[in-house]
Protein backbone atom coordinates (compact mmCIF):
# COMPACT_ATOMS: atom_id res chain seq x y z
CA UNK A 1 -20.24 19.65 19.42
CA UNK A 2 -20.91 15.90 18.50
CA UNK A 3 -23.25 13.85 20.62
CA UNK A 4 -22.23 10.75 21.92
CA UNK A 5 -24.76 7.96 23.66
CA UNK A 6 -23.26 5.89 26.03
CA UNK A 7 -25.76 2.52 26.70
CA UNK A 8 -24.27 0.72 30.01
CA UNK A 9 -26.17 -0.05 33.13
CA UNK A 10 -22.90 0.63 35.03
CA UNK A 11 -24.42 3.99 36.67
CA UNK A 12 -20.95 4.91 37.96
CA UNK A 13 -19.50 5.00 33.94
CA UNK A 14 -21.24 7.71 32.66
CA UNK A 15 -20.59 10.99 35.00
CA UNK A 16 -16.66 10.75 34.79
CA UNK A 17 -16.70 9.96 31.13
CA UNK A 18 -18.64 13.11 30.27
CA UNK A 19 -16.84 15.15 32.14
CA UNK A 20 -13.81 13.92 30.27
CA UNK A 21 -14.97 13.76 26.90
CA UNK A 22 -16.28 17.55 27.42
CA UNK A 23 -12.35 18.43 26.87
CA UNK A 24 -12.52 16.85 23.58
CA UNK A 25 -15.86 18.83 22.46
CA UNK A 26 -17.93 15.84 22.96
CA UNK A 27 -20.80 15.49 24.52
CA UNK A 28 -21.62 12.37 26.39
CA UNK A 29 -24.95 10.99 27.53
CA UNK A 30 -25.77 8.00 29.50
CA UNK A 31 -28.86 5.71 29.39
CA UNK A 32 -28.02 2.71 31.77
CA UNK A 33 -30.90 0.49 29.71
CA UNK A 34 -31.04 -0.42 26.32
CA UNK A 35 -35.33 0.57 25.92
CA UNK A 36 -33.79 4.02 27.10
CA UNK A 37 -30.99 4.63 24.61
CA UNK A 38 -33.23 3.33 22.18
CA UNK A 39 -35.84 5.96 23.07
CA UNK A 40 -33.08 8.58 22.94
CA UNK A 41 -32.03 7.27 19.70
CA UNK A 42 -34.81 7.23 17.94
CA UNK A 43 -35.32 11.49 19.47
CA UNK A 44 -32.64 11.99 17.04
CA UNK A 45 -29.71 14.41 17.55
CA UNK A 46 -27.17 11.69 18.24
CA UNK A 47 -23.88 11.17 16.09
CA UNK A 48 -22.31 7.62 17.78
CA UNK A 49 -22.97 5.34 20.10
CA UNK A 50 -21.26 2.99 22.68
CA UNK A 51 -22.90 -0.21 23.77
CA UNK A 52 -21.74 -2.52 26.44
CA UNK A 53 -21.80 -6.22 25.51
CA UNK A 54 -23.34 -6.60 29.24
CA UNK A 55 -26.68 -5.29 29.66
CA UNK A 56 -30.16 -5.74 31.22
CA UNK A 57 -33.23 -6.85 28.84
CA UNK A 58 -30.95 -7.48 25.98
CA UNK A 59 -27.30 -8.16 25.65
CA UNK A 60 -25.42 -5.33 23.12
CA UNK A 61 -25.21 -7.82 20.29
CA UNK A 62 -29.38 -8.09 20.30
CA UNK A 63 -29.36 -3.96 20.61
CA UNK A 64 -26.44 -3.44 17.96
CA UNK A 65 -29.08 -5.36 15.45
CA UNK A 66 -32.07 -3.38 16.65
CA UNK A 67 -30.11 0.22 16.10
CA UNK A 68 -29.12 -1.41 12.77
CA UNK A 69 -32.61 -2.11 11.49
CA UNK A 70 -33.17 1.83 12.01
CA UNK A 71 -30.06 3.77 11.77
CA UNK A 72 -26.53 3.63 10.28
CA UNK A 73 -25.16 5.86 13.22
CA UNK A 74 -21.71 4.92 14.19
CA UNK A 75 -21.35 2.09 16.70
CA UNK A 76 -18.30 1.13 19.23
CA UNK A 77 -18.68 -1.87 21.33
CA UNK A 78 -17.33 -2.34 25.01
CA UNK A 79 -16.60 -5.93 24.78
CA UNK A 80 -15.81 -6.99 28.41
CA UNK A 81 -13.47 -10.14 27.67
CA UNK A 82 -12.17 -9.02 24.59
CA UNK A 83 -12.96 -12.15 23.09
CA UNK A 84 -12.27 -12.56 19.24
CA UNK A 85 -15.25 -14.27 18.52
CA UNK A 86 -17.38 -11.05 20.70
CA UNK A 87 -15.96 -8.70 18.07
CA UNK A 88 -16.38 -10.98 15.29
CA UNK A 89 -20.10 -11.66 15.61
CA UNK A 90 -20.08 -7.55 16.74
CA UNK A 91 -18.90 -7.03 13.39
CA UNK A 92 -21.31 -9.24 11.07
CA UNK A 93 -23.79 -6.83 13.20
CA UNK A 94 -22.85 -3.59 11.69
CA UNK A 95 -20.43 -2.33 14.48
CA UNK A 96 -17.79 -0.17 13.78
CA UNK A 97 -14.92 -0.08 16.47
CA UNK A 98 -14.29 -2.11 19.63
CA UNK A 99 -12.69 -1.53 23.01
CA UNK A 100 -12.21 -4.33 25.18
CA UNK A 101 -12.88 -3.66 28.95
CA UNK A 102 -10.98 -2.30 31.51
CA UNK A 103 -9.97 0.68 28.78
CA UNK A 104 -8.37 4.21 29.46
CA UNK A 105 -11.01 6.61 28.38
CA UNK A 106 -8.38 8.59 25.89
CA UNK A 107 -8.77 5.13 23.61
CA UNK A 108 -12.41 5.28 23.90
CA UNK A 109 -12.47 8.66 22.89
CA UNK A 110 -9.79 7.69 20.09
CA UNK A 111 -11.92 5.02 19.41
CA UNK A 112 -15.16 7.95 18.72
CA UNK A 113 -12.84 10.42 16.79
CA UNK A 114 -12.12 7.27 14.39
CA UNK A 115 -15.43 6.80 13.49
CA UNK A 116 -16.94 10.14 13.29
CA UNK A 117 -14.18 10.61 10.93
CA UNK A 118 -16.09 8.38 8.65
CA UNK A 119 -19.50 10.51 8.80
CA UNK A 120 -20.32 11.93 5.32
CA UNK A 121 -19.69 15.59 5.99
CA UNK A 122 -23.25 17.21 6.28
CA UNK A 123 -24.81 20.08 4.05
CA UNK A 124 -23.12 19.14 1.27
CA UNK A 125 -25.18 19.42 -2.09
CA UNK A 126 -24.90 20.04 -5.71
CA UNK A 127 -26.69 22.97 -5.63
CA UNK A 128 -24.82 24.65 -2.61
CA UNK A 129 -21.13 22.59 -3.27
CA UNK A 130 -18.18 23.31 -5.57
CA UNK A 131 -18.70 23.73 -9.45
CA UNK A 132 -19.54 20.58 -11.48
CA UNK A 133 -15.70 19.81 -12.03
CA UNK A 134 -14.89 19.79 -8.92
CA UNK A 135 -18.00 17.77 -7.97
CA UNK A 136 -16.71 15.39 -11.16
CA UNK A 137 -13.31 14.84 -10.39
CA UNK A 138 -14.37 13.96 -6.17
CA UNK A 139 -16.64 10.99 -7.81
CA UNK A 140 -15.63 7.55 -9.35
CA UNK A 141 -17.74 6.35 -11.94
CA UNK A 142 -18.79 2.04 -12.60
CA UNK A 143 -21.69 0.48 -14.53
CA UNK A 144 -24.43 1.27 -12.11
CA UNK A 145 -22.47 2.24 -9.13
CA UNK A 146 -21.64 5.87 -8.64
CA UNK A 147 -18.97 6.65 -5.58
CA UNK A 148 -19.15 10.66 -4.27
CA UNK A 149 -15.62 10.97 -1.88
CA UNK A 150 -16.40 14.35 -1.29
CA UNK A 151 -20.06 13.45 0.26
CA UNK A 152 -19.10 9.76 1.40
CA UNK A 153 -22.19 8.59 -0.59
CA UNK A 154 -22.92 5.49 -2.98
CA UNK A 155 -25.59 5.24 -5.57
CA UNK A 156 -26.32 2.16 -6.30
CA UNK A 157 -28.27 2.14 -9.98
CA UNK A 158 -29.11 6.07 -9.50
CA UNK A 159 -30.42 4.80 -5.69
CA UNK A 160 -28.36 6.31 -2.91
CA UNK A 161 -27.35 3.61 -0.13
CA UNK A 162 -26.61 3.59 3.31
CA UNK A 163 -22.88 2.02 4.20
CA UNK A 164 -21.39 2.00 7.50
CA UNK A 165 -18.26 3.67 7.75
CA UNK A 166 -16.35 -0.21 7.25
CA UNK A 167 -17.99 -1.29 4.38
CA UNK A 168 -17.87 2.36 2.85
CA UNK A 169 -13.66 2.33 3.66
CA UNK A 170 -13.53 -1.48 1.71
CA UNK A 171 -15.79 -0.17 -0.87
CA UNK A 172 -13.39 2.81 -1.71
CA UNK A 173 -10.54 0.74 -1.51
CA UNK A 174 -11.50 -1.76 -4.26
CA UNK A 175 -13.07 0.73 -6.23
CA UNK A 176 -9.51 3.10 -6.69
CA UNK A 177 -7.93 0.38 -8.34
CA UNK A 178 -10.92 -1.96 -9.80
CA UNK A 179 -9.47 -4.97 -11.05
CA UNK A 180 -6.68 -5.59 -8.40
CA UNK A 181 -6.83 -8.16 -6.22
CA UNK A 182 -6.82 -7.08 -2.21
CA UNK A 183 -5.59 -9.75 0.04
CA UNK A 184 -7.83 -10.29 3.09
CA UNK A 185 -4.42 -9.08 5.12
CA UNK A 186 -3.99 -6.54 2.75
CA UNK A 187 -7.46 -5.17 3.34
CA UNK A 188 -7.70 -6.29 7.21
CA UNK A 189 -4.36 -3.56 7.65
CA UNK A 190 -6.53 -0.54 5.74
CA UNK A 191 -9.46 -0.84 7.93
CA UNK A 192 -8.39 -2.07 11.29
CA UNK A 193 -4.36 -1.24 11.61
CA UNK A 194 -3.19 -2.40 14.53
CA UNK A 195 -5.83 -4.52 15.27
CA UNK A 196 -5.72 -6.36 11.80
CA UNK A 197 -4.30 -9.83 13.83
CA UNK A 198 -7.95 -9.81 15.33
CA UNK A 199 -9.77 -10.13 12.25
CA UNK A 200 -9.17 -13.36 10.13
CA UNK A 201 -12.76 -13.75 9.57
CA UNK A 202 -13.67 -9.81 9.62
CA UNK A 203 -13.23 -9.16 5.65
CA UNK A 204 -15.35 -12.14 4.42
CA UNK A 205 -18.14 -10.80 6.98
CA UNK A 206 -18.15 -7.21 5.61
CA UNK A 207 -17.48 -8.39 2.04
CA UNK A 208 -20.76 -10.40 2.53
CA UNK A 209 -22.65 -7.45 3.50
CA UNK A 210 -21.65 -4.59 0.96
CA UNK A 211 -22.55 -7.27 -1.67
CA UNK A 212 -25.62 -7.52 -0.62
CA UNK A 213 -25.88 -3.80 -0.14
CA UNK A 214 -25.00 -3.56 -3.59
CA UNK A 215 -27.21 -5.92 -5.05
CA UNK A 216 -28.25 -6.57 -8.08
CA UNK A 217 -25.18 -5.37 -8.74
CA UNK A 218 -22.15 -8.23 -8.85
CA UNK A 219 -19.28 -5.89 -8.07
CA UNK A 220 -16.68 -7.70 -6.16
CA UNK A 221 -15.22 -10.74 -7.45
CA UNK A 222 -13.64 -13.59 -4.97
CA UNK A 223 -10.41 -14.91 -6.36
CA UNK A 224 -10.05 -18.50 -4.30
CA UNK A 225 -6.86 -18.20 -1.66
CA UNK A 226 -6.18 -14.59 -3.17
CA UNK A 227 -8.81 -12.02 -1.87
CA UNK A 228 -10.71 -9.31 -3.27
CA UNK A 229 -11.85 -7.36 -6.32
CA UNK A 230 -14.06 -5.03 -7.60
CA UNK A 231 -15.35 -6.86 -11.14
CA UNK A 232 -17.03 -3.48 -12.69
CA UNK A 233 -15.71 -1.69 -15.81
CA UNK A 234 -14.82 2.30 -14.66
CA UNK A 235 -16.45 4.88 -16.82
CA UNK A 236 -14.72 8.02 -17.82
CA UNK A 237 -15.61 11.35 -16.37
């Protein structure tokens, strides 16, 4: 059963939820102050985590960037106007999802199933996985860069990195056809879908921070009023 941690100071949010996201196999707990979920955080154990936008001591943008420093865990925002701009700046953060408040808690729980669907499955390696052909033909190959889709992971000069489940989804989609350009509508209706009209500004953010995720690499290449592409040279298998 995943672990969720719900950060809201709303006291009377948390009991219903978890009794509702128990018939999902979820398992929902509350802190109602950010120095608390960041104490549960940092116990371990925990596969997402929702943060209101509202909160005591420090507002959920200021926590979203403390997580961040420490963890890559998967992050949905309860932004309470639903403000562009909120999401935006949520975004540039590391977030992963948003739900604007008042919400129906089947979307938030949508919202969770989304991104744990980006984890990198766990207890995956070499030594324990398929044979080396299989483990070949699951990987793409650059100069430098090295792309596992069975494991979700990116090794960066023989260095494994840490992507959040956006940047990883933009990587992949540049990297399966290096070379073509990717609109920033073309790439805003891979990773968001319905909400791609939100995001004008979204794919320059995350484009910004896989590059310098990637660095010293130069891997994607800005075409001026086109988009996107990845610039390295794919290797054979």
């Amino acid at each position: 059963m995943h672990r969720i941690l719900l950060i809201d100071d709303d006291e009377n949010l948390g009991p219903p939820l978890a009794t509702f996201f128990q018939r999902f196999e979820l398992q929902l707990v509350h802190a109602t102050r950010p120095s608390a979920g960041l104490a549960l955080l940092r116990s371990g154990g925990f596969d997402a985590a929702i943060l209101d936008v509202m909160l005591p001591e420090m507002d959920g943008f200021e926590l979203c960037r403390n997580i961040r420093k420490e963890s890559d865990i998967p992050i949905v925002m309860l932004t309470a106007r639903g403000d562009v701009m909120d999401r935006v700046v949520g975004l540039e953060l590391g977030a992963d999802h948003y739900l604007p408040k008042p919400f129906e808690p089947r979307e938030l729980v949508a919202c969770i199933q989304t991104v744990l669907r980006r984890l990198k499955p766990k207890g995956h390696h070499q030594d324990h996985g398929p044979n080396p052909a299989m483990n070949a033909a699951s990987s793409l190959f650059f100069d430098g860069l090295e792309i596992d889709t069975a494991r979700r992971s990116v090794s960066r000069l023989g260095a494994e990195i840490e992507l959040t489940g956006t940047e990883y989804e933009l990587l992949i989609l540049l990297a399966r056809e290096p070379g073509k350009v990717f609109s920033r509508d073309d790439i805003l209706n891979q990773l968001r879908g319905h909400e791609a009209d939100l995001y004008t500004r979204a794919v320059d953010i995350v484009v910004s921070r896989l590059r310098k995720k990637l660095e010293p690499l130069d891997c994607i290449k800005t075409l001026r009023n086109a988009g996107y592409s990845l610039a390295l040279r794919r290797l054979p298998l």
